[in-house]
Protein backbone atom coordinates (compact mmCIF):
# COMPACT_ATOMS: atom_id res chain seq x y z
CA UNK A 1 5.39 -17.55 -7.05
CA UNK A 2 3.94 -14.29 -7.10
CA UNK A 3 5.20 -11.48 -8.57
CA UNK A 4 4.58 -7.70 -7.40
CA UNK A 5 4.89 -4.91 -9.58
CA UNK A 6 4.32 -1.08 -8.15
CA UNK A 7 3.54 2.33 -9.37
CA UNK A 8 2.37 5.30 -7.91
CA UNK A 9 5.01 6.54 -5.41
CA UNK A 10 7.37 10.13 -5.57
CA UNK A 11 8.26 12.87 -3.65
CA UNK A 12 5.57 15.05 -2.25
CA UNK A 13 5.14 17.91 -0.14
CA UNK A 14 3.18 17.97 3.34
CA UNK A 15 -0.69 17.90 2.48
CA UNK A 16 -0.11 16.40 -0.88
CA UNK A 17 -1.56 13.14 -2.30
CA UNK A 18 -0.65 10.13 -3.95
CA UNK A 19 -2.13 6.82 -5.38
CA UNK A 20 -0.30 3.46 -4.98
CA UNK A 21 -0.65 0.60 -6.97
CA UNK A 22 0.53 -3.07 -6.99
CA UNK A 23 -0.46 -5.51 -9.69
CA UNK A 24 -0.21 -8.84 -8.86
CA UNK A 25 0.81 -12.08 -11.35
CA UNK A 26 -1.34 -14.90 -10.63
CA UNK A 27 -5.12 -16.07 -10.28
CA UNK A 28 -5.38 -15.83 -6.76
CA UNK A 29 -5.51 -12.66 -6.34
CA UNK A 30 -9.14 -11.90 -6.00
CA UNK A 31 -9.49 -15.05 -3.12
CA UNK A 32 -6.89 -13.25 -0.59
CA UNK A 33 -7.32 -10.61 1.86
CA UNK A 34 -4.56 -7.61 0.54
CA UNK A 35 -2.57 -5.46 2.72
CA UNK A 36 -0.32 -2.33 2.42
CA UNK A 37 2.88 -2.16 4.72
CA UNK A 38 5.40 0.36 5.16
CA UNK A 39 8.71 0.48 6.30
CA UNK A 40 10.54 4.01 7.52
CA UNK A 41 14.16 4.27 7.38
CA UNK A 42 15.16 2.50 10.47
CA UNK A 43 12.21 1.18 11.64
CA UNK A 44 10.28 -2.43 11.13
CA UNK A 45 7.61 -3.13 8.41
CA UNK A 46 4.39 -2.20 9.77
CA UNK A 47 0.66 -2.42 9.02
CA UNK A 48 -1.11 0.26 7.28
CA UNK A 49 -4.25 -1.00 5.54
CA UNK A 50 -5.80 -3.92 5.01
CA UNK A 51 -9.20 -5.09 3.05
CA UNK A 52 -10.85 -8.68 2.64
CA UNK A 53 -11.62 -10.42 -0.68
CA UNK A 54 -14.83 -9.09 -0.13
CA UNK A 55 -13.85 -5.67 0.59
CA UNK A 56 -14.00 -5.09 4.05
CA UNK A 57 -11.21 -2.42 5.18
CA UNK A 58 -9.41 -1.44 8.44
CA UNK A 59 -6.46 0.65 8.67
CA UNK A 60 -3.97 1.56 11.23
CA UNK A 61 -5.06 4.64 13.61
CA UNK A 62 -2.56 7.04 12.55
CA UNK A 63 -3.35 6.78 8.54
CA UNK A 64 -7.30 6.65 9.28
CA UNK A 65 -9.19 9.09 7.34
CA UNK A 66 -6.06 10.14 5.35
CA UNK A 67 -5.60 7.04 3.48
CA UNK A 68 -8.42 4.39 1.83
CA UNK A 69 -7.00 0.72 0.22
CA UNK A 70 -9.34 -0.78 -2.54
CA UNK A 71 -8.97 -3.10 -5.18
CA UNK A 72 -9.78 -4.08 -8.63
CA UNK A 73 -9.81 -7.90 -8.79
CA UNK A 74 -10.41 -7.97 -12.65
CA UNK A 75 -6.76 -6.43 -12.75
CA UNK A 76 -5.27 -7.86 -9.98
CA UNK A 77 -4.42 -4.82 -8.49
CA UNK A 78 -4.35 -3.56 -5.10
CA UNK A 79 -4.56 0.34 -4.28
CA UNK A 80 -3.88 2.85 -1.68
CA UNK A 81 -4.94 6.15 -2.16
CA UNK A 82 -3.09 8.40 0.52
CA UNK A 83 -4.42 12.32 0.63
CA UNK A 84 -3.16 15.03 3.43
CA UNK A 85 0.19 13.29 3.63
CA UNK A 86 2.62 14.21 6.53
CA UNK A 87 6.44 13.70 6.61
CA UNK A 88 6.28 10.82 8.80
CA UNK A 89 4.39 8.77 6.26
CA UNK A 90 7.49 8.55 4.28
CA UNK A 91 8.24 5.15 3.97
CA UNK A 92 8.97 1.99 1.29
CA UNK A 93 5.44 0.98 0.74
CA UNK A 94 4.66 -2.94 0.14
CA UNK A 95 1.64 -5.10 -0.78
CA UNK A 96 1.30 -8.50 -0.26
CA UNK A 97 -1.30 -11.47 0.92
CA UNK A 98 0.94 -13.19 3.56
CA UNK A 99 4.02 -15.04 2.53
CA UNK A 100 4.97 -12.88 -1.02
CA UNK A 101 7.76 -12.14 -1.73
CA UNK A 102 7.54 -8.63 -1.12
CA UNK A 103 9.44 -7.04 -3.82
CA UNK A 104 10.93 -3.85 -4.51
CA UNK A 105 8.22 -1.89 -2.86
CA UNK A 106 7.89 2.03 -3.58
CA UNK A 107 9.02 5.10 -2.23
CA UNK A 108 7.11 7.78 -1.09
CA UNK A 109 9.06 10.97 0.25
CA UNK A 110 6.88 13.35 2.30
CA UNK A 111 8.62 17.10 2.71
CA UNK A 112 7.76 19.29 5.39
């Protein structure tokens, strides 16, 4: 089983930045396609980012040019650098490859 460990997430205001991280345990890592999910008070997990073991990226329309997911197979560890944040990004952010456990996840606040 895989196990998810993340960093990188706090209380910001509007236009601020942060960088999320997720290391992975595991060799597999660097042979999956990664995603970043997020899940607002309320609402379902959704889609934010994804990018291909070869590094190929696509991103959901409303984080496009705001946000950029990369990785670092060497460390197992999946990233999501979010710039010119906006209260409604404010969400539990998750990584995972498809059928993770997703873990604790990390919370980014977003004030207005």
């Amino acid at each position: 089983q895989v196990h998810l460990v993340y960093s990188g997430g706090g209380l910001v205001q509007a236009g601020g930045s942060l960088r999320l991280s997720c290391a992975a345990s595991g060799s597999t890592f660097r042979l999956n396609a990664m995603s970043w999910y997020r899940q607002a008070p309320g609402k379902q997990r959704e889609l934010v980012a994804v990018i291909s073991s070869s590094g190929s990226t696509n991103y959901v329309d409303s984080v496009k040019g705001r946000f950029t997911i990369s990785r670092d197979n060497a460390k197992n560890t999946l990233y999501l650098q979010m710039n010119s944040l906006k209260p409604e990004d404010t969400a539990v952010y998750y990584c995972n490859a498809g059928g993770w456990d997703w873990g604790q996840g990390t919370q980014v606040t977003v004030s207005s």
